[in-house]
Protein backbone atom coordinates (compact mmCIF):
# COMPACT_ATOMS: atom_id res chain seq x y z
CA UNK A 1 -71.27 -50.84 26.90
CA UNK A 2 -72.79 -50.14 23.53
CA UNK A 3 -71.87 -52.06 20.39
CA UNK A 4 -71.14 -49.82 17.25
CA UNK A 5 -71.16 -51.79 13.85
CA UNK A 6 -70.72 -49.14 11.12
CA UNK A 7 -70.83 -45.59 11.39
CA UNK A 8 -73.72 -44.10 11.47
CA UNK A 9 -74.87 -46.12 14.82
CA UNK A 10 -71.58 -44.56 16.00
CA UNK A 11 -71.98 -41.43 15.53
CA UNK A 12 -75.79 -41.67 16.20
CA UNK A 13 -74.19 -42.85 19.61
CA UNK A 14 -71.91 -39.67 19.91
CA UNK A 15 -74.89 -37.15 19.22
CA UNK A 16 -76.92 -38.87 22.38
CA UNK A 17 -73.62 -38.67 24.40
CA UNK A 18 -72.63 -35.13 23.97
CA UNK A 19 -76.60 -33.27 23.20
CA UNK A 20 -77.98 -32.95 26.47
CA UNK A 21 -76.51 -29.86 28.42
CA UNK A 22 -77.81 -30.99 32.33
CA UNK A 23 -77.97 -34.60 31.69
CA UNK A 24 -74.18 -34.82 31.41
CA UNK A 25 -73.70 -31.86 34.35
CA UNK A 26 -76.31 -34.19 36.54
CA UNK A 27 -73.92 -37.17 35.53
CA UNK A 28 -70.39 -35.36 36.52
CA UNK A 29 -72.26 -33.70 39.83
CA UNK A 30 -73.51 -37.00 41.15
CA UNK A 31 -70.18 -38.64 40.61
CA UNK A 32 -68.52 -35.67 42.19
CA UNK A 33 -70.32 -35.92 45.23
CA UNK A 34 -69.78 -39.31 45.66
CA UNK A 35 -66.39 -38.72 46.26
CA UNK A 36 -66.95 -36.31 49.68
CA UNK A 37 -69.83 -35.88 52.17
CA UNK A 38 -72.57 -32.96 52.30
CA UNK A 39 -69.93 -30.47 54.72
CA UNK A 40 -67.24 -31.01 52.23
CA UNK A 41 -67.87 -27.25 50.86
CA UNK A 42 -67.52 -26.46 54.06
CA UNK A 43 -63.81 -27.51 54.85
CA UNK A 44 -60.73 -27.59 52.70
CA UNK A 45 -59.89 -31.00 51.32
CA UNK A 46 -58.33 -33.66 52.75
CA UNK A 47 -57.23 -35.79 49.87
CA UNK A 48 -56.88 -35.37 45.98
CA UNK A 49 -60.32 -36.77 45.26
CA UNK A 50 -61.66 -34.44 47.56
CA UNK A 51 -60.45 -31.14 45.89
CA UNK A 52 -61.14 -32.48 42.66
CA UNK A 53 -64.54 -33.53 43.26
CA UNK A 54 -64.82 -29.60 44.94
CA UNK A 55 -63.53 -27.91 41.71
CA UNK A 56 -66.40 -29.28 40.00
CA UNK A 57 -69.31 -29.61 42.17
CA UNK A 58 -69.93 -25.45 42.05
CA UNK A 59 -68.96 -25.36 38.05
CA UNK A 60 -71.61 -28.04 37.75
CA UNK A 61 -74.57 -26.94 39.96
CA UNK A 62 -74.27 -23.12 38.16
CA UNK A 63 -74.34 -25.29 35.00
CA UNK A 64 -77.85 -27.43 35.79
CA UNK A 65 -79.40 -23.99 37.31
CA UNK A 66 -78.34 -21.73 34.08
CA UNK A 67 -80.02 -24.68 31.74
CA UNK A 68 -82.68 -24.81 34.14
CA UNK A 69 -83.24 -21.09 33.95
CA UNK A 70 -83.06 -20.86 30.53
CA UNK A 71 -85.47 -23.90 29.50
CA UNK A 72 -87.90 -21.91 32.27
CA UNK A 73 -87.72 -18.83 30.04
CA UNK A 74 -88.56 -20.73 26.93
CA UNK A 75 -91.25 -22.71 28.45
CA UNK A 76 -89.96 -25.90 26.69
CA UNK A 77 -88.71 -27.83 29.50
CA UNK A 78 -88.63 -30.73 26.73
CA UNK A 79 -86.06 -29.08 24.75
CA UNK A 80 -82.50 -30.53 25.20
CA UNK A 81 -80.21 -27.89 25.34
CA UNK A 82 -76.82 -27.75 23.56
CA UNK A 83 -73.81 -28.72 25.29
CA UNK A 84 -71.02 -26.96 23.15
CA UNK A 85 -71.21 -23.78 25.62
CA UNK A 86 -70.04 -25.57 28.75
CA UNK A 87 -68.14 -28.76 27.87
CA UNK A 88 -65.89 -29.90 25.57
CA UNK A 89 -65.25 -33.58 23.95
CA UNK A 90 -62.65 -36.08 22.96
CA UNK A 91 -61.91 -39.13 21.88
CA UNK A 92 -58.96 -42.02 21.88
CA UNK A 93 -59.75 -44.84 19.96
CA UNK A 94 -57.96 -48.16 21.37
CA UNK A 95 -57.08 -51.28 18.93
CA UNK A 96 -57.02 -54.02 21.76
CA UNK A 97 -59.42 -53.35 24.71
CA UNK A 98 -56.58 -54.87 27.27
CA UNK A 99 -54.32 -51.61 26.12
CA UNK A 100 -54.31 -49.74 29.78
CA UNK A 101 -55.91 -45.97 29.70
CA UNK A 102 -52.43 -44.80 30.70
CA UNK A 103 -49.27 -42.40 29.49
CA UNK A 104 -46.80 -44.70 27.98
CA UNK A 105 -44.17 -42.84 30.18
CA UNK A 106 -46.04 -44.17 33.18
CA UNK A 107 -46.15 -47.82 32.09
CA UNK A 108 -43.95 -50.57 34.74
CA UNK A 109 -41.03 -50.73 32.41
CA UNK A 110 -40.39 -46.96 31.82
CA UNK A 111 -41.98 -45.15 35.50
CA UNK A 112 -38.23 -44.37 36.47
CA UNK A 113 -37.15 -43.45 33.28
CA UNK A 114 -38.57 -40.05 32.07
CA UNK A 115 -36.38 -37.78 33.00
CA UNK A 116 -33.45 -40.52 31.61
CA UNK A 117 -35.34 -40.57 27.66
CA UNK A 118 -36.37 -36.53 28.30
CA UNK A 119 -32.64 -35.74 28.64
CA UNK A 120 -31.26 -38.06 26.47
CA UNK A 121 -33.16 -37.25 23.51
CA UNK A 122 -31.98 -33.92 24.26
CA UNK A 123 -28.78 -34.50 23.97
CA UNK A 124 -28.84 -37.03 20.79
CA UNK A 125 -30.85 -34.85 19.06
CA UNK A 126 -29.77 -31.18 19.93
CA UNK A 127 -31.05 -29.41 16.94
CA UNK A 128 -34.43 -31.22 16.72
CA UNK A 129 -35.12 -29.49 20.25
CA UNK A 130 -34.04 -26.11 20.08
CA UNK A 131 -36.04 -23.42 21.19
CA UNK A 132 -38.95 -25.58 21.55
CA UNK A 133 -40.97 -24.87 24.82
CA UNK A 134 -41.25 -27.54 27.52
CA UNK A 135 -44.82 -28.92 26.17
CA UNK A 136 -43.55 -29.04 22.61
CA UNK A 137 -40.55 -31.05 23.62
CA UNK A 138 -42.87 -33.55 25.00
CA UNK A 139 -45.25 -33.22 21.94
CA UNK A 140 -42.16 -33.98 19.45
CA UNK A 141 -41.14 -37.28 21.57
CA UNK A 142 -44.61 -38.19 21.25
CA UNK A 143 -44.47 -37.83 17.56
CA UNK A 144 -41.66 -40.36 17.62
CA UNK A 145 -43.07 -42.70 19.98
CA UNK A 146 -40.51 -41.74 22.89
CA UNK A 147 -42.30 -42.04 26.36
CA UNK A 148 -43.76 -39.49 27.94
CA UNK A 149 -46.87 -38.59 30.32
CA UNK A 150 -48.88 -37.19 26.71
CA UNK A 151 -51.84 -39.73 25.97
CA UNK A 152 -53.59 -38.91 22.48
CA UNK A 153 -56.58 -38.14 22.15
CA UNK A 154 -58.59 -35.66 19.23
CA UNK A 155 -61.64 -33.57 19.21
CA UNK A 156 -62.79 -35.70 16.04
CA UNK A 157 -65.09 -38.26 16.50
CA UNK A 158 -64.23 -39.81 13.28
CA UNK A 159 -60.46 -40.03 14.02
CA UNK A 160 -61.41 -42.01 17.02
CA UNK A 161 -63.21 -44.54 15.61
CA UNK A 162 -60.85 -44.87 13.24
CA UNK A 163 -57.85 -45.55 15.80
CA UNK A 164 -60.07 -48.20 17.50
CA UNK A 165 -60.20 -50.13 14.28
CA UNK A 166 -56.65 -49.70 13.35
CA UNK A 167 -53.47 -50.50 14.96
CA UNK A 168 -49.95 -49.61 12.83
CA UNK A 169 -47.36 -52.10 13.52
CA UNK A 170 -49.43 -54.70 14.11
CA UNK A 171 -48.96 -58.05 11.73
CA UNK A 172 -52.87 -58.49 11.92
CA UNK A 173 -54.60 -55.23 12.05
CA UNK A 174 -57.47 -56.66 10.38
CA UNK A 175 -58.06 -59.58 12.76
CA UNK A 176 -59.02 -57.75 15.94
CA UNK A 177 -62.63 -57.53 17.45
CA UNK A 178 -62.36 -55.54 20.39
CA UNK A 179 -61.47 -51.79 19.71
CA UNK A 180 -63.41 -49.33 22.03
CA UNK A 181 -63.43 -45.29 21.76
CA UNK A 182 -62.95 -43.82 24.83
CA UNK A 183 -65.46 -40.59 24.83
CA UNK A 184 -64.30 -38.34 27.32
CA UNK A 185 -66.94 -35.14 28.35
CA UNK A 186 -64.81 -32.16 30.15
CA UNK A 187 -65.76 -28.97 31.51
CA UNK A 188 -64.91 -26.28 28.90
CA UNK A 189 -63.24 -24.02 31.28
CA UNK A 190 -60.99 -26.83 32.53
CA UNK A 191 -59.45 -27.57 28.75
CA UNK A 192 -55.84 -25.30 28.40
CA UNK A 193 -54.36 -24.14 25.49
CA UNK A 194 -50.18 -24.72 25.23
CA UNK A 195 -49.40 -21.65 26.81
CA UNK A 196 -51.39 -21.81 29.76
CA UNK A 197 -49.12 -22.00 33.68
CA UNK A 198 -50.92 -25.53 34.19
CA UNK A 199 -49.64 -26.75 31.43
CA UNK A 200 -45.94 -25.03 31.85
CA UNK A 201 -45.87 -26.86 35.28
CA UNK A 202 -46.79 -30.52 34.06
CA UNK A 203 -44.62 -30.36 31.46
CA UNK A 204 -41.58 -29.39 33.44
CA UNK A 205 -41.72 -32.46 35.37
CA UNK A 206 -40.49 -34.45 32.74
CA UNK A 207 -37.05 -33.00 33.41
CA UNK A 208 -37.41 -34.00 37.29
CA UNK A 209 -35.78 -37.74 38.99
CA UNK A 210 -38.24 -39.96 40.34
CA UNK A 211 -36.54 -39.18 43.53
CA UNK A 212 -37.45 -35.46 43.13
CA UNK A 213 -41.30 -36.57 41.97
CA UNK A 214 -41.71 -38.67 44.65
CA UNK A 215 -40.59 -35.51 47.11
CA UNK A 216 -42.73 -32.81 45.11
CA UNK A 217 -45.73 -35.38 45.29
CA UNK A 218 -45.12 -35.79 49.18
CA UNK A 219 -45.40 -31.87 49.69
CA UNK A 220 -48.05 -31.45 47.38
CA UNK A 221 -50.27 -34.07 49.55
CA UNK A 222 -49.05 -32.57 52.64
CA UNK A 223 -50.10 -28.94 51.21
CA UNK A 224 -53.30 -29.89 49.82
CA UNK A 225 -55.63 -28.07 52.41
CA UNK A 226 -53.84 -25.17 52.22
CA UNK A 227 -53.82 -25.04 48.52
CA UNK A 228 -49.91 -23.58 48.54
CA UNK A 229 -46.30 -24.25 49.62
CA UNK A 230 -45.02 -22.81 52.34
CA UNK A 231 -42.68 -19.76 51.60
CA UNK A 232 -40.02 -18.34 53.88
CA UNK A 233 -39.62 -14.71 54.62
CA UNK A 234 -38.01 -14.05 51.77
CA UNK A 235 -40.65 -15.57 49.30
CA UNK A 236 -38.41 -18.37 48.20
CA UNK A 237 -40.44 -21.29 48.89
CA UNK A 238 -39.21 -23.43 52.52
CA UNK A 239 -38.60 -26.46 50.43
CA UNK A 240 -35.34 -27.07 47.83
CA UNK A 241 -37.54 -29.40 45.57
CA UNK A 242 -40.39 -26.69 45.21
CA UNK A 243 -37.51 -23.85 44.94
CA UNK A 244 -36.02 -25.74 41.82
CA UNK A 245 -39.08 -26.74 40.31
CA UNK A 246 -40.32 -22.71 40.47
CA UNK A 247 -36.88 -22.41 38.60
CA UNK A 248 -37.34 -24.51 36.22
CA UNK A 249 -40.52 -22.78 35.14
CA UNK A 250 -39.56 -19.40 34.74
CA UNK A 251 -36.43 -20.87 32.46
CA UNK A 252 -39.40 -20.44 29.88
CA UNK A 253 -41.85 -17.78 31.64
CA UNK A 254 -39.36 -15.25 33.87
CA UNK A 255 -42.41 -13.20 34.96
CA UNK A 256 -43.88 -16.87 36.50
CA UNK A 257 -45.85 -15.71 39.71
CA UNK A 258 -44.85 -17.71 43.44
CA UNK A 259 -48.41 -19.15 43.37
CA UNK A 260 -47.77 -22.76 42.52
CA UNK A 261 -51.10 -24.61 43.87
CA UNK A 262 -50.41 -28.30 44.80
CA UNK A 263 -53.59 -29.64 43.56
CA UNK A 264 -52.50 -28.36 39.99
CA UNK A 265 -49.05 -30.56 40.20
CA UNK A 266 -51.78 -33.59 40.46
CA UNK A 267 -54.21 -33.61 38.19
CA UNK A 268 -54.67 -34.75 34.67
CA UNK A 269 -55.01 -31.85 32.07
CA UNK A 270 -56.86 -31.93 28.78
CA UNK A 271 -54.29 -29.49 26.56
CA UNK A 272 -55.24 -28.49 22.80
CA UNK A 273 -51.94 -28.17 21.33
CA UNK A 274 -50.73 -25.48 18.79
CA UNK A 275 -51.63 -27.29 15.10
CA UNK A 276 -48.26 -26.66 14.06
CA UNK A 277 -47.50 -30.64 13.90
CA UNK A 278 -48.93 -31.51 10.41
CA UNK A 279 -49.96 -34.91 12.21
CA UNK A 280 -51.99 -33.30 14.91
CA UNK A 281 -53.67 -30.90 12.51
CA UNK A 282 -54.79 -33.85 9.93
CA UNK A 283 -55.92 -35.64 13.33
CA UNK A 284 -57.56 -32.65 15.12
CA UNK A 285 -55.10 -33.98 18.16
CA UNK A 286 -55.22 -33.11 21.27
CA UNK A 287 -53.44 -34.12 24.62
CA UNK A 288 -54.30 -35.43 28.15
CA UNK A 289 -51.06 -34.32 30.21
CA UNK A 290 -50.87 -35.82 33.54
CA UNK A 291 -49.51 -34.82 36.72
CA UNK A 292 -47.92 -36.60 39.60
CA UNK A 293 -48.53 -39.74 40.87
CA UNK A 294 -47.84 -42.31 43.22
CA UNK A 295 -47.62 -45.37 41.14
CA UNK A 296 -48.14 -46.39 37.47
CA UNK A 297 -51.52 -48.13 38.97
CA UNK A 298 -52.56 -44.83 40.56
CA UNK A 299 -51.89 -42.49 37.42
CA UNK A 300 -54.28 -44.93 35.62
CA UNK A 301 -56.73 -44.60 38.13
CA UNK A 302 -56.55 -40.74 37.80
CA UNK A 303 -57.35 -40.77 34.20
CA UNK A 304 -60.70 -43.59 34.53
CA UNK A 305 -61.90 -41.11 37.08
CA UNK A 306 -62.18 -38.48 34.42
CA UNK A 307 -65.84 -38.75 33.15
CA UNK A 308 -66.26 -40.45 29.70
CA UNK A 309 -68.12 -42.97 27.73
CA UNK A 310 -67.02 -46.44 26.46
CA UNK A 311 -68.06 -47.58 23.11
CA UNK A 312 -67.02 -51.01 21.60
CA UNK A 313 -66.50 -51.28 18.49
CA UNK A 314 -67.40 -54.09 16.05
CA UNK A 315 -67.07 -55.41 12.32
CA UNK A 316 -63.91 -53.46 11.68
CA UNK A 317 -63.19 -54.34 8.75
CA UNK A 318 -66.15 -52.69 7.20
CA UNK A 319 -65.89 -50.06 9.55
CA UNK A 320 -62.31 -49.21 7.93
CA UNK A 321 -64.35 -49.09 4.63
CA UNK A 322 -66.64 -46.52 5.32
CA UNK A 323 -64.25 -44.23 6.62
CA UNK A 324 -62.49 -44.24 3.82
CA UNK A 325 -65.16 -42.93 1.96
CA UNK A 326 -65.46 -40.05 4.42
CA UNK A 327 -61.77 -39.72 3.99
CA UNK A 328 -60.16 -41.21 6.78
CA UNK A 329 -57.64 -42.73 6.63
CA UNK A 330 -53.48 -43.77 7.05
CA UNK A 331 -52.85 -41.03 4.46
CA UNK A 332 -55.10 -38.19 5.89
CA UNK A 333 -54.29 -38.36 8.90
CA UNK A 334 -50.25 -39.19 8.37
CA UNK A 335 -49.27 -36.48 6.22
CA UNK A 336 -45.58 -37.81 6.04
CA UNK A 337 -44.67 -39.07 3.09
CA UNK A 338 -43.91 -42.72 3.75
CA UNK A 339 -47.44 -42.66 5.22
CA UNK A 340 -48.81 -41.69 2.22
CA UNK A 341 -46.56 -44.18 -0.03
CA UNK A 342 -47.66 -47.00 2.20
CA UNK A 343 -51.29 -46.29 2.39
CA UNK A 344 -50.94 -45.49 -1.65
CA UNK A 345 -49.14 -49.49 -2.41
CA UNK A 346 -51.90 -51.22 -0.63
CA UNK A 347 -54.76 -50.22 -2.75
């Protein structure tokens, strides 16, 4: 793990991790493979690390031989090619290094509640909700620190480093040692905008009992090879859960095709949210949404599988300072006005 002491070894750190186009696709294949054999391609999956680690191992092998191609043509195999094209990069910057990489929704005390805060919410706060689309329900409880399966991240470097040096609420934010910033790499074509079906789905499980997650994620093991729920004659799909889950969907998209894929009910999804949230504009914020899981310990385990970097982060204090004089800080990047009072009485 590296240690960053002020910010320009940071983000000297950040241009080595995210510069070289085939060193981080040679990274993500190698891990990939570890998780099946050499016939894998050759079979449909037998497990949920298995089709994930096929997703990527064609995206990433196209990847190395494009690069490959390209450094071939320009007959400066030294050159380290950009990786903007293919990938894109976020950050979460963590306060206390024993905070768990996990949805707060997911956490012991609140994995058979979701559906109990998504409704109730709902109901306290009728007008607050209105018209808002499945995601941006979940993106408003976020906002007010209700649980749900969102975990924060941004697409600014800065911001992150920033959240690993500062934690609001806490009676000594000056006094910790250990933040890290979590610097996650992901395949370009595997980040979704709001509106996209995988992000639809995910979002609509919030609304589901653990009972009924526990049955979807059953089915959606069960289905995995196949890569689709079984449908009866009729196209409604064999299974009740399934059925009302479709339902649920096209609530918000009617014209939602029968072509629900189990493996997308599973996995983790990076979503860049509409900047409509003053708070996720000033932050550049983004979301990891996950998807069904087995266990609080499990859902973790989904998200430390995703390939990033861990940086720790030192000397906060003076860390704090000279961010400030880029501009970051609590009243940047909390537009609302007590924010901005509080951040204003402390100088």
């Amino acid at each position: 793990m590296v240690l960053i002491n002020n910010v320009i070894d940071y983000l000297t750190q950040i241009k080595k991790i995210t510069e070289n186009d085939e060193k981080i696709a040679s990274e993500m294949l190698q891990k990939s493979k570890v998780k099946t054999d050499s016939n894998t391609q050759k079979k449909k999956p037998q497990s949920y690390d298995e089709a994930i680690a096929m997703q990527q191992i064609d995206q990433l092998e196209g990847i190395i031989k494009g690069v490959s191609k390209t450094n071939d043509y320009i007959n400066q195999p030294h050159k380290k090619t950009t990786a903007s094209e293919h990938y894109k990069f976020y950050y979460r910057g963590i306060y206390k290094t024993d905070y768990k990489l996990i949805p707060s929704v997911f956490r012991k005390e609140n994995w058979d509640k979701e559906d109990y805060y998504y409704h109730e919410i709902m109901v306290r706060c009728p007008e607050r909700f209105q018209f808002l689309t499945h995601l941006d329900k979940l993106v408003v409880m976020q906002h007010y620190d209700c649980p749900t399966r969102l975990l924060d991240v941004t697409s600014n470097p800065l911001v992150g480093l920033y959240f690993a040096c500062k934690n609001f609420g806490c009676k000594n934010c000056s006094n910790s040692t250990e933040g890290i910033v979590y610097v996650f790499n992901k395949l370009a074509k595997d980040v979704v905008y709001s509106d996209s079906d995988k992000a639809l789905m995910l979002s609509c499980l919030a609304k589901f009992s653990l009972k009924d997650k526990e049955r979807m994620l059953k089915l959606c093991l069960e289905n995995l090879p196949n890569d689709k729920f079984p449908q009866a004659s009729n196209s409604r799909y064999k299974d009740d859960i399934i059925e009302r889950f479709y339902y649920e969907v096209t609530t918000e998209v009617p014209a939602f095709k029968r072509e629900i894929k189990p493996i997308d009910l599973l996995q983790p999804l990076f979503v860049q949210p509409n900047k409509s949230n003053g708070r996720i504009l000033k932050q550049d914020g983004a979301f990891i949404l996950s998807g069904l899981s087995e266990s609080p310990k499990q859902a973790q385990e989904k998200l430390e599988n995703i390939s990033y970097t861990v940086l720790s982060i030192k000397n906060q204090k003076q860390i704090l300072k000279e961010l400030e004089q880029l501009e970051i800080h609590e009243a940047s990047l909390f537009p609302e006005v007590d924010k901005v009072a509080n951040y204003l009485k402390e100088q």
